[in-house]
Protein backbone atom coordinates (compact mmCIF):
# COMPACT_ATOMS: atom_id res chain seq x y z
CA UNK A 1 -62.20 -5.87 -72.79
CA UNK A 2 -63.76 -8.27 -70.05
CA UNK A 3 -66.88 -7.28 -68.53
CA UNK A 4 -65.28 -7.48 -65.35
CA UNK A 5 -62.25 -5.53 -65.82
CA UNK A 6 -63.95 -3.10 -67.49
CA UNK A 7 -66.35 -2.71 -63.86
CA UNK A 8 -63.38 -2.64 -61.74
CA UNK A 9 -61.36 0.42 -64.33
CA UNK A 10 -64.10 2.12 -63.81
CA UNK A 11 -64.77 1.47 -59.83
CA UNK A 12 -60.24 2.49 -60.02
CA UNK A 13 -61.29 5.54 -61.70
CA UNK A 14 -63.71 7.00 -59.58
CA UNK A 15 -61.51 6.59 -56.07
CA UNK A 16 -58.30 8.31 -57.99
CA UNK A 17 -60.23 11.38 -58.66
CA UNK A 18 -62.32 11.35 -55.37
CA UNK A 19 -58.76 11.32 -53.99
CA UNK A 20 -57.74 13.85 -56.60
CA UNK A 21 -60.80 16.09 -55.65
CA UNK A 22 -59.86 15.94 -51.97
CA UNK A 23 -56.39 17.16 -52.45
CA UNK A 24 -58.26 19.65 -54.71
CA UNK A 25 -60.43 21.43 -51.50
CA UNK A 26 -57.06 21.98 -49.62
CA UNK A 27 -55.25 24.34 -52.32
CA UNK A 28 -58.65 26.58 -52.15
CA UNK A 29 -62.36 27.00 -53.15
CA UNK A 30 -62.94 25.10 -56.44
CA UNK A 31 -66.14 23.33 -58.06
CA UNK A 32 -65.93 20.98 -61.06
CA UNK A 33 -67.39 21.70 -64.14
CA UNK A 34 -67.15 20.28 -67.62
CA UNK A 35 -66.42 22.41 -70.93
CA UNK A 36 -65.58 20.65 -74.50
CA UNK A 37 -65.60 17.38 -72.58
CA UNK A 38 -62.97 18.20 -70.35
CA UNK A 39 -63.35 18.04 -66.17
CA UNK A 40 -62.33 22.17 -65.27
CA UNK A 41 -61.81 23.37 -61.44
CA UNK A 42 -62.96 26.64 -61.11
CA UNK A 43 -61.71 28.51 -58.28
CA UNK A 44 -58.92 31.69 -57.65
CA UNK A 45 -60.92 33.32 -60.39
CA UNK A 46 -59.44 30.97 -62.95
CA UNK A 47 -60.66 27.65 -65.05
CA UNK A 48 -58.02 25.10 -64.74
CA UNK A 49 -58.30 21.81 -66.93
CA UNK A 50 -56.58 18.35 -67.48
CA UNK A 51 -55.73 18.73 -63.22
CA UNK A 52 -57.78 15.24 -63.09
CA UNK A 53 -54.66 14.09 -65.61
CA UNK A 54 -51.33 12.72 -65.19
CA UNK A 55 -49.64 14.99 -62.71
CA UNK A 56 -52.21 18.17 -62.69
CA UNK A 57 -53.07 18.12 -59.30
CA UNK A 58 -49.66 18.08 -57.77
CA UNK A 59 -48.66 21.32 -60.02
CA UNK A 60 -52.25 22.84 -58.38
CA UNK A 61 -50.88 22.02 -55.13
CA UNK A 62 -47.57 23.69 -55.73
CA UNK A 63 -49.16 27.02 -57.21
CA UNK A 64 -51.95 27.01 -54.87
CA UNK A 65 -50.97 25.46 -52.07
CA UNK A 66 -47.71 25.51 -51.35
CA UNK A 67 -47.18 28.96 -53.30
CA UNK A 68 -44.12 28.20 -54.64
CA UNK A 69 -44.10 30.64 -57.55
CA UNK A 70 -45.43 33.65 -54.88
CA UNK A 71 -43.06 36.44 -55.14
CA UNK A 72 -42.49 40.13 -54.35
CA UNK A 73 -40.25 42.20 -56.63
CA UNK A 74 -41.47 45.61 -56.20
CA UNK A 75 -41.76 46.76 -59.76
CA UNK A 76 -43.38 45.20 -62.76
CA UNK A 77 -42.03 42.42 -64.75
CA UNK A 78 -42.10 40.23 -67.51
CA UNK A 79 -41.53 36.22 -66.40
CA UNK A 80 -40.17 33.73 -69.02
CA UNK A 81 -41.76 30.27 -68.01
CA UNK A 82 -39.75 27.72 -69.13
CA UNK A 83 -41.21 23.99 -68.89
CA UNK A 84 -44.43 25.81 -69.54
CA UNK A 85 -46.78 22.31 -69.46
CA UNK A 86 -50.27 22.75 -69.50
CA UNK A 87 -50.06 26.37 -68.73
CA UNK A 88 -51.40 26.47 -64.72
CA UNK A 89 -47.94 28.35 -64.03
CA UNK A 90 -48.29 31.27 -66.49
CA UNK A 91 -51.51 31.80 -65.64
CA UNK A 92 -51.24 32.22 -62.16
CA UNK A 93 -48.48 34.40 -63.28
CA UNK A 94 -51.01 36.08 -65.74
CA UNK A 95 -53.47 37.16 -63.16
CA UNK A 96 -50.99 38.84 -60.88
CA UNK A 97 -51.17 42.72 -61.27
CA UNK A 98 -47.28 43.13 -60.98
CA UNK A 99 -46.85 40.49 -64.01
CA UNK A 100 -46.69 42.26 -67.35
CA UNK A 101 -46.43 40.06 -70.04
CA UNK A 102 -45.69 36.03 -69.42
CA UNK A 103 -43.82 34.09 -72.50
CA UNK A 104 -43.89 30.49 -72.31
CA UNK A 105 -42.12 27.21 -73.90
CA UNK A 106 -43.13 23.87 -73.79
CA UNK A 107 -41.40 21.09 -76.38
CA UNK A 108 -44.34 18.17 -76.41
CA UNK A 109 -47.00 19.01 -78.81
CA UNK A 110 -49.91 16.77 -76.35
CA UNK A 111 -49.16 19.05 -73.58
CA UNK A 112 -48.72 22.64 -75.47
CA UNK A 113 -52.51 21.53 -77.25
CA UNK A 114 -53.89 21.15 -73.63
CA UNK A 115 -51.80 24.90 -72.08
CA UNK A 116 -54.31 26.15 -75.58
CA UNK A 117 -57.17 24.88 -74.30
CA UNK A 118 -56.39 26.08 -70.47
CA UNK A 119 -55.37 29.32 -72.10
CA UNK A 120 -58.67 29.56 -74.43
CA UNK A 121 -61.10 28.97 -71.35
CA UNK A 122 -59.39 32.18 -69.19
CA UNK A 123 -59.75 34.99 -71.79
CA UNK A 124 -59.39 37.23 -69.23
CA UNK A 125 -55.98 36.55 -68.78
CA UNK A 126 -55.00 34.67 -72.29
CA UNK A 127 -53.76 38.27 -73.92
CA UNK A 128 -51.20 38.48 -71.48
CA UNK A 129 -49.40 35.05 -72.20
CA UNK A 130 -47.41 34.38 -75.20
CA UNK A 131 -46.80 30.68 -75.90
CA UNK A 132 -44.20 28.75 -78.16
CA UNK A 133 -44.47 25.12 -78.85
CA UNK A 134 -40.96 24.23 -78.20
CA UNK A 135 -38.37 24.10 -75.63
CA UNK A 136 -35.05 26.09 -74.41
CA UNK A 137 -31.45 24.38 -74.64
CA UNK A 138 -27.48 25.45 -75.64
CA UNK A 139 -28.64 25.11 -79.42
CA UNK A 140 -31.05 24.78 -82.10
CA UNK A 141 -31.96 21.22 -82.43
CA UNK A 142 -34.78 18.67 -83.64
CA UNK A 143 -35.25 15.54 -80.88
CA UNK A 144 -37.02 12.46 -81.51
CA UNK A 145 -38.36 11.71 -78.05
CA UNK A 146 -40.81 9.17 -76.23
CA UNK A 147 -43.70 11.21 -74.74
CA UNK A 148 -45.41 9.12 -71.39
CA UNK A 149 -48.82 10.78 -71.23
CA UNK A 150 -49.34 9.78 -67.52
CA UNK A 151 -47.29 12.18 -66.62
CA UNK A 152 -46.52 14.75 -68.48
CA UNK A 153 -45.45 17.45 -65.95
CA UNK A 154 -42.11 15.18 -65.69
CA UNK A 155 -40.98 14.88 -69.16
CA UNK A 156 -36.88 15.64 -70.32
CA UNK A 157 -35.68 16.56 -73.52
CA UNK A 158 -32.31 15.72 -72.17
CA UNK A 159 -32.88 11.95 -70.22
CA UNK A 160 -34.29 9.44 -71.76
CA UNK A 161 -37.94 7.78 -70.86
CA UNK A 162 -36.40 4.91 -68.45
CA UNK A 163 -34.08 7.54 -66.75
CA UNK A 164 -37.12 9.38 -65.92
CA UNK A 165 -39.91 6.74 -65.95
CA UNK A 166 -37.80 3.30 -65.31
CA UNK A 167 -41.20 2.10 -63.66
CA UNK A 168 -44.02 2.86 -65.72
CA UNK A 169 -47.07 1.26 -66.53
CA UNK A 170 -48.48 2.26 -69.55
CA UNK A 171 -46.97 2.94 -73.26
CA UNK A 172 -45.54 5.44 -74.80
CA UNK A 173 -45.92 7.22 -78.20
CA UNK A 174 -42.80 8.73 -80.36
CA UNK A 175 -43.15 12.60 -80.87
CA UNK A 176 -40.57 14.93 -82.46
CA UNK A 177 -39.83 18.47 -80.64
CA UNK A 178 -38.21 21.08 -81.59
CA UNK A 179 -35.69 22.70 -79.55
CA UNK A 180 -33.82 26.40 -79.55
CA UNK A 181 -31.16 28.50 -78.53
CA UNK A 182 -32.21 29.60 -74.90
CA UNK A 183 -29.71 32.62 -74.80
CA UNK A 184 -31.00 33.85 -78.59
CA UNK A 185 -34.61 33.24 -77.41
CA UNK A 186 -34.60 35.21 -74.11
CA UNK A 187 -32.24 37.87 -75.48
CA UNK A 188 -34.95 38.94 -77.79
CA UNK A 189 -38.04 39.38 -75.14
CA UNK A 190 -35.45 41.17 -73.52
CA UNK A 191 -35.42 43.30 -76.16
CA UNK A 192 -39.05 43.88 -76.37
CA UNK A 193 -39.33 45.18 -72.39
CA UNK A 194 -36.10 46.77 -71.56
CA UNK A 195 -37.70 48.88 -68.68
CA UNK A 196 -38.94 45.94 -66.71
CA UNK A 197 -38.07 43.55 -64.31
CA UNK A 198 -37.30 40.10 -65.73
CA UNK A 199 -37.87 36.12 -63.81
CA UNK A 200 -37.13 33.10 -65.06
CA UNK A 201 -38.95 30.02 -63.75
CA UNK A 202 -37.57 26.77 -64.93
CA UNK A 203 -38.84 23.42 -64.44
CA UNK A 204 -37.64 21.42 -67.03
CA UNK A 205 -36.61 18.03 -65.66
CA UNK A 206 -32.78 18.03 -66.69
CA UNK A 207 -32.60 20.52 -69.51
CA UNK A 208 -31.92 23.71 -66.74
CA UNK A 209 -27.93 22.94 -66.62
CA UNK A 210 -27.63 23.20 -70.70
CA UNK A 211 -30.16 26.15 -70.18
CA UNK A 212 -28.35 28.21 -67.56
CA UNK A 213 -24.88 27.06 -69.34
CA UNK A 214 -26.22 28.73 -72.49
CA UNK A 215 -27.64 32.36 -70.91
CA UNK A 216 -24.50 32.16 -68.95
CA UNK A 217 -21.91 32.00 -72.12
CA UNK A 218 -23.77 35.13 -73.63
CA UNK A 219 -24.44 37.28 -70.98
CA UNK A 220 -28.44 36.93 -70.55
CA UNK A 221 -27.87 36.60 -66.81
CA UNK A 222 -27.22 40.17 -66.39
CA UNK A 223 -30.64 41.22 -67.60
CA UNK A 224 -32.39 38.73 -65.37
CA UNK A 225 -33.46 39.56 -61.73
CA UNK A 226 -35.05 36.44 -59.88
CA UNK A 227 -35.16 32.64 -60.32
CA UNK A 228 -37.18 30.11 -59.56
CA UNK A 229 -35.87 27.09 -60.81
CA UNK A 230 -36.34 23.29 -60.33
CA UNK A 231 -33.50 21.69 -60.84
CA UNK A 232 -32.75 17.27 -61.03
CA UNK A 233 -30.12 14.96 -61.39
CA UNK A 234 -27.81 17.21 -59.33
CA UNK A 235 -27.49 19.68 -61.42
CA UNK A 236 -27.51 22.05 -58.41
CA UNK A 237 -23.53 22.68 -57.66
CA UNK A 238 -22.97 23.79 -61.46
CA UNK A 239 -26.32 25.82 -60.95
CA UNK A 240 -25.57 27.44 -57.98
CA UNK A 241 -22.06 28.38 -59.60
CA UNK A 242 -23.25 30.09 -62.63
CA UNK A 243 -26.01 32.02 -60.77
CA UNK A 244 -23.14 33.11 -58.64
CA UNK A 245 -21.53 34.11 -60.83
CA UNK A 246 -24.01 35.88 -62.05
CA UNK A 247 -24.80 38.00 -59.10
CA UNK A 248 -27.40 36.13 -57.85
CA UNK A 249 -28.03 35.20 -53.92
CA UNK A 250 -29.97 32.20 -53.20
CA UNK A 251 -31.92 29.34 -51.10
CA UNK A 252 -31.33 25.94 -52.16
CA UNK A 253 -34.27 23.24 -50.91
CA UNK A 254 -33.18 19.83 -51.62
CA UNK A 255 -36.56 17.64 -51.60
CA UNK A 256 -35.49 14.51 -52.04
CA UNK A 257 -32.75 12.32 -53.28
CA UNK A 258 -33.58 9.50 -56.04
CA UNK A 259 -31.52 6.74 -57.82
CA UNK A 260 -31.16 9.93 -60.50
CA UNK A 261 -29.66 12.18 -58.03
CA UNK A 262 -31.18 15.14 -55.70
CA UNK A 263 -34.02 16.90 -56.94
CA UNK A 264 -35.13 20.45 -55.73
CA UNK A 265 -35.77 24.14 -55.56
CA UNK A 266 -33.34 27.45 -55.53
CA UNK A 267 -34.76 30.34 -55.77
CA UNK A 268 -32.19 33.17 -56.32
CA UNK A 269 -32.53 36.74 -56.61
CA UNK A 270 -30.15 40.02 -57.81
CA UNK A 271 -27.89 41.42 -55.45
């Protein structure tokens, strides 16, 4: 690489995580340290790592933050994170008192390996989560998919890589993720806690209509007491139907409309 460009990376570097670190101090009280190489923001009595990566800090922001996954359900329950990514989620889910057991899914291999390492430096709350290195659809399937490391809080099993990142920068690599039977999946850890309280928090950039379609046709639904769920490409109106259906009331947050259709929040709850 030129000398040059190889100064001025580095000089680009520094001011994205100075900016990064600054949008860091407003979610809470966090200092940097490094373990096994990796840049880790202690703080809320957790170690969170890879935030200085791709999209971490805006997924701090909305735990931290913004509290989006804060919630009050009066009993205790089990939550089924799907879209796990690197794990920040299900472990603030981990550390709550009212939060029993967390099971988590994430497709991409790159980002599952780095929810591990997040997982491995909070053995505190690690017992508690139960991770699986693949995702939720209608069916069991094996996808061929390109993986955009930039970014990998915004990945789809179900768009392609230029419906999601038409504007990128930087390569991609091929990687080949497995996929299951949402319905069959969830059925079973409902199962395993039939006395508690069950939430589903989805962020799965497109795959939550073929998800909810799935837990609809067999019933899950039923079992399930609150939402959280991101959903994209206007996949709200069937959505909002089938959690209707389902018994579910519900706030709808539309945050912003893109050439791929309206992407936002609902957060629904049992009548």
């Amino acid at each position: 690489m030129n000398p040059y460009r190889k100064i001025r990376n580095h000089f680009k570097q520094h001011k994205r995580y100075r900016k990064r670190l600054a949008r860091l101090e407003k979610c809470g009280k966090f200092h940097i340290k490094e373990i096994e190489g990796v840049k880790v923001a202690q703080g809320n009595g957790l170690n969170l790592g890879y935030i200085f990566d791709g999209d971490g800090i805006i997924i701090v922001e909305e735990i931290f933050k913004n509290e989006e996954y804060n919630f009050d359900i009066g009993a205790q329950a089990v939550v089924i994170d799907i879209g796990m990514n690197t794990g920040l989620a299900s472990l603030y889910f981990a550390t709550r008192g009212d939060v029993e057991d967390v099971y988590g899914f994430e497709p991409f291999k790159p980002t599952f390996e780095q929810a591990m390492f997040n997982f491995k430096i909070n053995e505190k709350y690690a017992d508690k989560i139960h991770p699986y290195n693949y995702g939720l659809g209608d069916k069991d399937k094996e996808l061929t998919l390109e993986y955009y490391s930039r970014t990998p809080g915004r990945m789809s099993t179900v768009k392609s890589i230029n419906e999601i990142h038409p504007s990128r920068k930087y390569e991609t690599k091929t990687e080949t993720v497995q996929i299951r039977n949402a319905a069959k999946d969830i059925n079973s850890i409902i199962e395993r806690h039939k006395d508690k309280k069950f939430i589903i928090k989805c962020d799965t950039e497109g795959s939550e209509k073929e998800i909810f379609e799935s837990l609809d046709s067999k019933g899950i639904l039923k079992s399930i007491d609150m939402v959280i769920l991101e959903y994209h490409f206007s996949y709200d109106v069937p959505l909002m139907d089938i959690l209707k259906r389902n018994g579910f009331v519900f706030f709808k947050q539309k945050i912003i409309s893109l050439e791929t259709g309206d992407f936002g929040i609902i957060r629904a709850i049992k009548k």
